[in-house]
Protein backbone atom coordinates (compact mmCIF):
# COMPACT_ATOMS: atom_id res chain seq x y z
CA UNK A 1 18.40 -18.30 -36.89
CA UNK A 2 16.83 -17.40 -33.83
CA UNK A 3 15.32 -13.20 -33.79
CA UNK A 4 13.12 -11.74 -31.20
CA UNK A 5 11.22 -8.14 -31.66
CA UNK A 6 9.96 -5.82 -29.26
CA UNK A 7 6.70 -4.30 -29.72
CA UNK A 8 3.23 -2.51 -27.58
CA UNK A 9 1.46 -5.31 -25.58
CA UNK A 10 -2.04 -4.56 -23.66
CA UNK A 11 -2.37 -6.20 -20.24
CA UNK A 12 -5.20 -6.01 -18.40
CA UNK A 13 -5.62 -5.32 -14.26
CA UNK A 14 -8.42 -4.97 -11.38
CA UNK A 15 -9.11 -2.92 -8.82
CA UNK A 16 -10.55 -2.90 -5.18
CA UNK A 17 -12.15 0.59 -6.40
CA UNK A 18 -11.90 3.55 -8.78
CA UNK A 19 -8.75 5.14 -6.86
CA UNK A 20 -9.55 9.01 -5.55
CA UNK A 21 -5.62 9.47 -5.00
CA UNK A 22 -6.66 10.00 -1.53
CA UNK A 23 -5.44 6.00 -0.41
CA UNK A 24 -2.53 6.05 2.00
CA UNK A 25 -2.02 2.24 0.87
CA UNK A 26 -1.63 0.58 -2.10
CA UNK A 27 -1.25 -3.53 -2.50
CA UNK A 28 -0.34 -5.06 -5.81
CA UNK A 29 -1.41 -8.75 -5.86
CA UNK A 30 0.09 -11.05 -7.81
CA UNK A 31 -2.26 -14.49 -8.35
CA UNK A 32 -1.23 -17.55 -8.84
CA UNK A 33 -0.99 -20.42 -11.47
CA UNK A 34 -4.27 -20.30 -13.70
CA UNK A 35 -5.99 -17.85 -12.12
CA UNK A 36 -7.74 -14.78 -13.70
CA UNK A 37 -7.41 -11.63 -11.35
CA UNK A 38 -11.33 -10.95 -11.45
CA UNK A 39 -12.26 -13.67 -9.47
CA UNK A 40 -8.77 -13.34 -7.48
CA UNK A 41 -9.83 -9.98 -6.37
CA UNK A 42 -13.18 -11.07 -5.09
CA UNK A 43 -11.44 -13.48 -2.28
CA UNK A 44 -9.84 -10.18 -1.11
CA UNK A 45 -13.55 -8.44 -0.75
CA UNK A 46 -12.83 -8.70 3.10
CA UNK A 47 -10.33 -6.61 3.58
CA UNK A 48 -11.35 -3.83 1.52
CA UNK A 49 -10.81 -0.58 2.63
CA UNK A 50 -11.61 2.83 1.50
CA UNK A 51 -8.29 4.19 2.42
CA UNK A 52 -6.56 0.96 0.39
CA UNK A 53 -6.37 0.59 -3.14
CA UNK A 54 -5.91 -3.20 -4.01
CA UNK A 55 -4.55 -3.85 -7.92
CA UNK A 56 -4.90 -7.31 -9.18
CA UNK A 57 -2.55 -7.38 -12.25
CA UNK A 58 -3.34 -10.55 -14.57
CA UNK A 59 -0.75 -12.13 -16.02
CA UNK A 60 -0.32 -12.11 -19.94
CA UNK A 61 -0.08 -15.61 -21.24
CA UNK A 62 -3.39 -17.73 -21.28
CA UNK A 63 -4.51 -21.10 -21.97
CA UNK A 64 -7.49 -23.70 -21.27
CA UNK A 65 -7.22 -25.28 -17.89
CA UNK A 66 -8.54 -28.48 -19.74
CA UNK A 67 -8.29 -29.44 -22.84
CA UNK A 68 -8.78 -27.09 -25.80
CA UNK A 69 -12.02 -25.41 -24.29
CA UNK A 70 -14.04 -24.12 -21.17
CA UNK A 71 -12.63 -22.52 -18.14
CA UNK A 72 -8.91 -20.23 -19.18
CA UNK A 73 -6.27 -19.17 -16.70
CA UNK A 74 -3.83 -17.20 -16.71
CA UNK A 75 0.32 -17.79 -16.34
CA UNK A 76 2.69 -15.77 -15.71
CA UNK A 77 5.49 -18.05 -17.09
CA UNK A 78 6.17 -21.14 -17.75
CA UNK A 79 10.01 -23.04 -18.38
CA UNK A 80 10.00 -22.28 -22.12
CA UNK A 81 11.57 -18.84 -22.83
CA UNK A 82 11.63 -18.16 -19.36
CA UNK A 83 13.70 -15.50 -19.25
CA UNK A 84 11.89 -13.72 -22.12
CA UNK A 85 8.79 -13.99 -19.87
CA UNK A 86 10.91 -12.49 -16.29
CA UNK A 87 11.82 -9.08 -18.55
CA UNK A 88 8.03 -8.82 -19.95
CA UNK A 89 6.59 -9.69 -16.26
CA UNK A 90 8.80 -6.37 -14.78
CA UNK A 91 7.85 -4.13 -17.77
CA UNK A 92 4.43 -5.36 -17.47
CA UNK A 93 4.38 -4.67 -13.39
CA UNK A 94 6.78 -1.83 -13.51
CA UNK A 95 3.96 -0.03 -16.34
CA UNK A 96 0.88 -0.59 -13.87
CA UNK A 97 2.71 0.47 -10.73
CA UNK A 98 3.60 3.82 -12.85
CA UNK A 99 0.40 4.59 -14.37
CA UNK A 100 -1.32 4.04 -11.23
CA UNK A 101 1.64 6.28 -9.21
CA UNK A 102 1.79 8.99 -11.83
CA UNK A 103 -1.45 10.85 -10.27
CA UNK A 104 -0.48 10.57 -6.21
CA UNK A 105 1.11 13.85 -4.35
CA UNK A 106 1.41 12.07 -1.58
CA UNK A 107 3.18 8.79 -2.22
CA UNK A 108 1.00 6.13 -0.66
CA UNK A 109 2.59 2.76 1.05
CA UNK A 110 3.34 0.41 -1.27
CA UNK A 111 2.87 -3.57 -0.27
CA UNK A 112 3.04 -6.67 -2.51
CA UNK A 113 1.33 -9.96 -2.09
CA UNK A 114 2.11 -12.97 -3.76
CA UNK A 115 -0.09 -15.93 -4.03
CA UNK A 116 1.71 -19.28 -5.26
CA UNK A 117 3.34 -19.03 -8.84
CA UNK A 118 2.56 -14.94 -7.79
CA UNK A 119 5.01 -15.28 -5.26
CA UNK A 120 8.02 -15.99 -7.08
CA UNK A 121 6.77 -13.66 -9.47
CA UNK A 122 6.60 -11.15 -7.09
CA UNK A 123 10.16 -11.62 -5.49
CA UNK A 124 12.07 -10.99 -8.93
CA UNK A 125 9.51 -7.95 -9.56
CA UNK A 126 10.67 -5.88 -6.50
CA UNK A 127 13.81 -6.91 -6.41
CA UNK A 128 14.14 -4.38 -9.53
CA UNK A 129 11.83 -1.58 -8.36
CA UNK A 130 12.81 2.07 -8.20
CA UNK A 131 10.39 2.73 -5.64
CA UNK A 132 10.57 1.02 -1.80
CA UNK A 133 8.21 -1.90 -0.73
CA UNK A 134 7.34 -1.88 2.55
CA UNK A 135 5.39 -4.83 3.20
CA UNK A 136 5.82 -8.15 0.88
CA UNK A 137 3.89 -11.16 1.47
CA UNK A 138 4.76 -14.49 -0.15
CA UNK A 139 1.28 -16.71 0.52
CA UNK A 140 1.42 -20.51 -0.31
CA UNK A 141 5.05 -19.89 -2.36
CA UNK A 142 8.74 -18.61 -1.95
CA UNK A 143 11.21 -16.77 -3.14
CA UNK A 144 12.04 -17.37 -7.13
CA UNK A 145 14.84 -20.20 -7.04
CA UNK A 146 17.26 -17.69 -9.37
CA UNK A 147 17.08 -14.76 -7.14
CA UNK A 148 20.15 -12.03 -7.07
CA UNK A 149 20.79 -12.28 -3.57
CA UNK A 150 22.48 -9.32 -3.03
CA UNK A 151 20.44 -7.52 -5.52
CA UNK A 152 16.99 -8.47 -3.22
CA UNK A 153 18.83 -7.98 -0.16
CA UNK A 154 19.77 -4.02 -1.10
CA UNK A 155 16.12 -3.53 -2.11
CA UNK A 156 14.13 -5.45 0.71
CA UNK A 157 16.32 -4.22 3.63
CA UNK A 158 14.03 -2.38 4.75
CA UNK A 159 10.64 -4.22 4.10
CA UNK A 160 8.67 -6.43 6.32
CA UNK A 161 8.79 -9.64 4.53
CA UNK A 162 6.37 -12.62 5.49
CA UNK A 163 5.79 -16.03 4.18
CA UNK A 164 2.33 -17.84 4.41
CA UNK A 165 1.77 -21.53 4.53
CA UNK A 166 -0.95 -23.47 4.82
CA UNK A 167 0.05 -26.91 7.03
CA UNK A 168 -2.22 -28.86 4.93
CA UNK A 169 -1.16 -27.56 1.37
CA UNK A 170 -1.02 -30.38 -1.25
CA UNK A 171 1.61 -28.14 -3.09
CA UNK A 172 4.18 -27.78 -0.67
CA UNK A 173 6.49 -30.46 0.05
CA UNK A 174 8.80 -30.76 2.47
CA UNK A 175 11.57 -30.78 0.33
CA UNK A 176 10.61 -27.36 -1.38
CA UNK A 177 10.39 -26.07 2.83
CA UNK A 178 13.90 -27.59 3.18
CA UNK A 179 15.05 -25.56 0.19
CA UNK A 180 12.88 -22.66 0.33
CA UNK A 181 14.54 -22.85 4.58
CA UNK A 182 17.94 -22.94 2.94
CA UNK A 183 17.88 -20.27 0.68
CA UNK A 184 16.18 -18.01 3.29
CA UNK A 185 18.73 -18.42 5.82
CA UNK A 186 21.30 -16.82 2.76
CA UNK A 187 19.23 -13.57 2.46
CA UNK A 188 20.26 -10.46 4.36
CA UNK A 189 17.30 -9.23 5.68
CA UNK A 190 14.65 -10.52 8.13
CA UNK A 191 11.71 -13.72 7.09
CA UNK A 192 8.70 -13.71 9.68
CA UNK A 193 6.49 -17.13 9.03
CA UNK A 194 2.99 -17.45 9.27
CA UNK A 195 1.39 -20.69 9.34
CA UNK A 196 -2.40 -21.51 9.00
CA UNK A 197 -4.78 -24.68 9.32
CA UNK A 198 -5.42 -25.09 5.38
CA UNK A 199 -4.70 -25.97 2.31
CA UNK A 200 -3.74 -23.90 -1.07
CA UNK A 201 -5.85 -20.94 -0.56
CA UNK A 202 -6.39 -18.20 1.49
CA UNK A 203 -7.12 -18.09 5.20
CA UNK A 204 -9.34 -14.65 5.72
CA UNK A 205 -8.32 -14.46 9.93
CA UNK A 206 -4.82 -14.48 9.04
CA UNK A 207 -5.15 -12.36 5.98
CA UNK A 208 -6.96 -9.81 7.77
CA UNK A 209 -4.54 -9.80 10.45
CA UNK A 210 -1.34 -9.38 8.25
CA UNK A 211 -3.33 -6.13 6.48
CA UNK A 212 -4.55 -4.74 9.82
C-alpha cells in the first residue's frame, strides 16, 4: 500500500542583493536542469540593478552530474512522481515569493524568467499565483506540455510573455518548435519571440535588452 506524508522542508535561494524594500522590481529566476542557483545568479551580474531585486530559487532534489561523486546539480523534477514534485515546486515558489513580499508597502513589479527545465517550471508556477506577473520570460524552453489552458490564459492575460531561443541550441529540435508552435497558437493571450545567434545559454545583448 502506497502512503505519502506531508511535513517542513528547507529550500534554499539567492539574491542579486540584501533587499532594502525600496526595489520597484522583482525577478524570480528559475534555472535550469542541473544547475545550482549560485553560479546561475552570477551569469545575471550584468544586469544588476539597485532598484531590482533578482531571486534565484534552487530547486530541491539533487544528484551527481556524473557518477556517484564531484560536481551536484540541482532538478526540479524528473518523470517519477511527477506530480508529487509540480505541488512541492508551487509551495516551494509560492513560500519564497511570500516571505520575500511580506515586508514591501509598495508592491514592486513582479517578472519571472525561466531558463530551460526552469521554463516549464515556471509556466505551471504562475499559472497558480495569487499575485499578477507582469513580465514572463521562457529562455531556451516552453510552456510545460500539461498546461491548464484556460487556467494560464485567465492568469497571464495581462503579462508580457516572451520566448528565447538560441538558433544554434543542441536542445531544441524542430519537432519540440513544431509542438511548442502548436500549443502556443491554443493560448489566449499574446507570445513575442526572440531569437539569438547561440546555443543553450544566455545571450547578455538580448538579456539586457528584454530587462531594460
Amino acid at each position: 500500500m502506497k502512503a505519502s506524508i506531508t511535513y517542513r522542508h528547507r529550500g534554499h535561494y539567492h539574491m542579486s542583493h540584501l533587499p532594502n524594500r525600496n526595489e520597484n522590481e522583482i525577478i524570480f529566476v528559475l534555472h535550469g536542469y542541473g544547475q545550482l542557483a549560485e553560479f546561475f545568479l552570477k551569469k545575471l551580474e550584468p544586469i544588476f540593478r539597485e532598484e531590482r531585486l533578482i531571486i534565484v530559487p534552487e530547486a530541491t532534489n539533487y544528484a551527481y552530474q556524473k557518477g556517484f561523486s564531484g560536481r551536484v546539480g540541482a532538478i526540479w523534477m524528473t518523470s517519477h512522481e511527477r506530480e508529487t514534485a509540480i505541488e512541492n515546486n508551487n509551495n516551494y515558489l509560492n513560500s519564497v515569493l511570500e516571505s520575500v513580499l511580506m515586508k514591501y508597502e509598495v508592491m514592486p513589479s513582479i517578472k519571472v524568467f525561466g531558463f530551460s527545465q526552469g521554463a516549464a517550471t515556471a509556466t505551471r508556477w504562475v499559472s497558480q499565483l495569487a499575485v499578477q506577473v507582469d513580465k514572463l520570460v521562457l529562455w531556451s524552453g516552453g510552456f510545460a506540455h500539461d498546461l491548464n489552458i484556460t487556467q494560464a490564459g485567465e492568469k497571464l492575460k495581462k503579462t508580457e510573455v516572451i520566448v528565447v531561443l538560441g538558433d544554434e541550441d543542441p536542445m531544441i529540435t524542430d519537432e519540440s518548435i513544431q509542438k511548442q508552435n502548436e500549443f502556443i497558437a491554443t493560448l489566449p493571450f499574446e507570445v513575442t519571440r526572440v531569437e539569438f545567434k547561440g546555443g543553450h545559454d544566455l545571450d547578455l545583448p538580448t538579456l539586457r535588452s528584454i530587462f531594460a
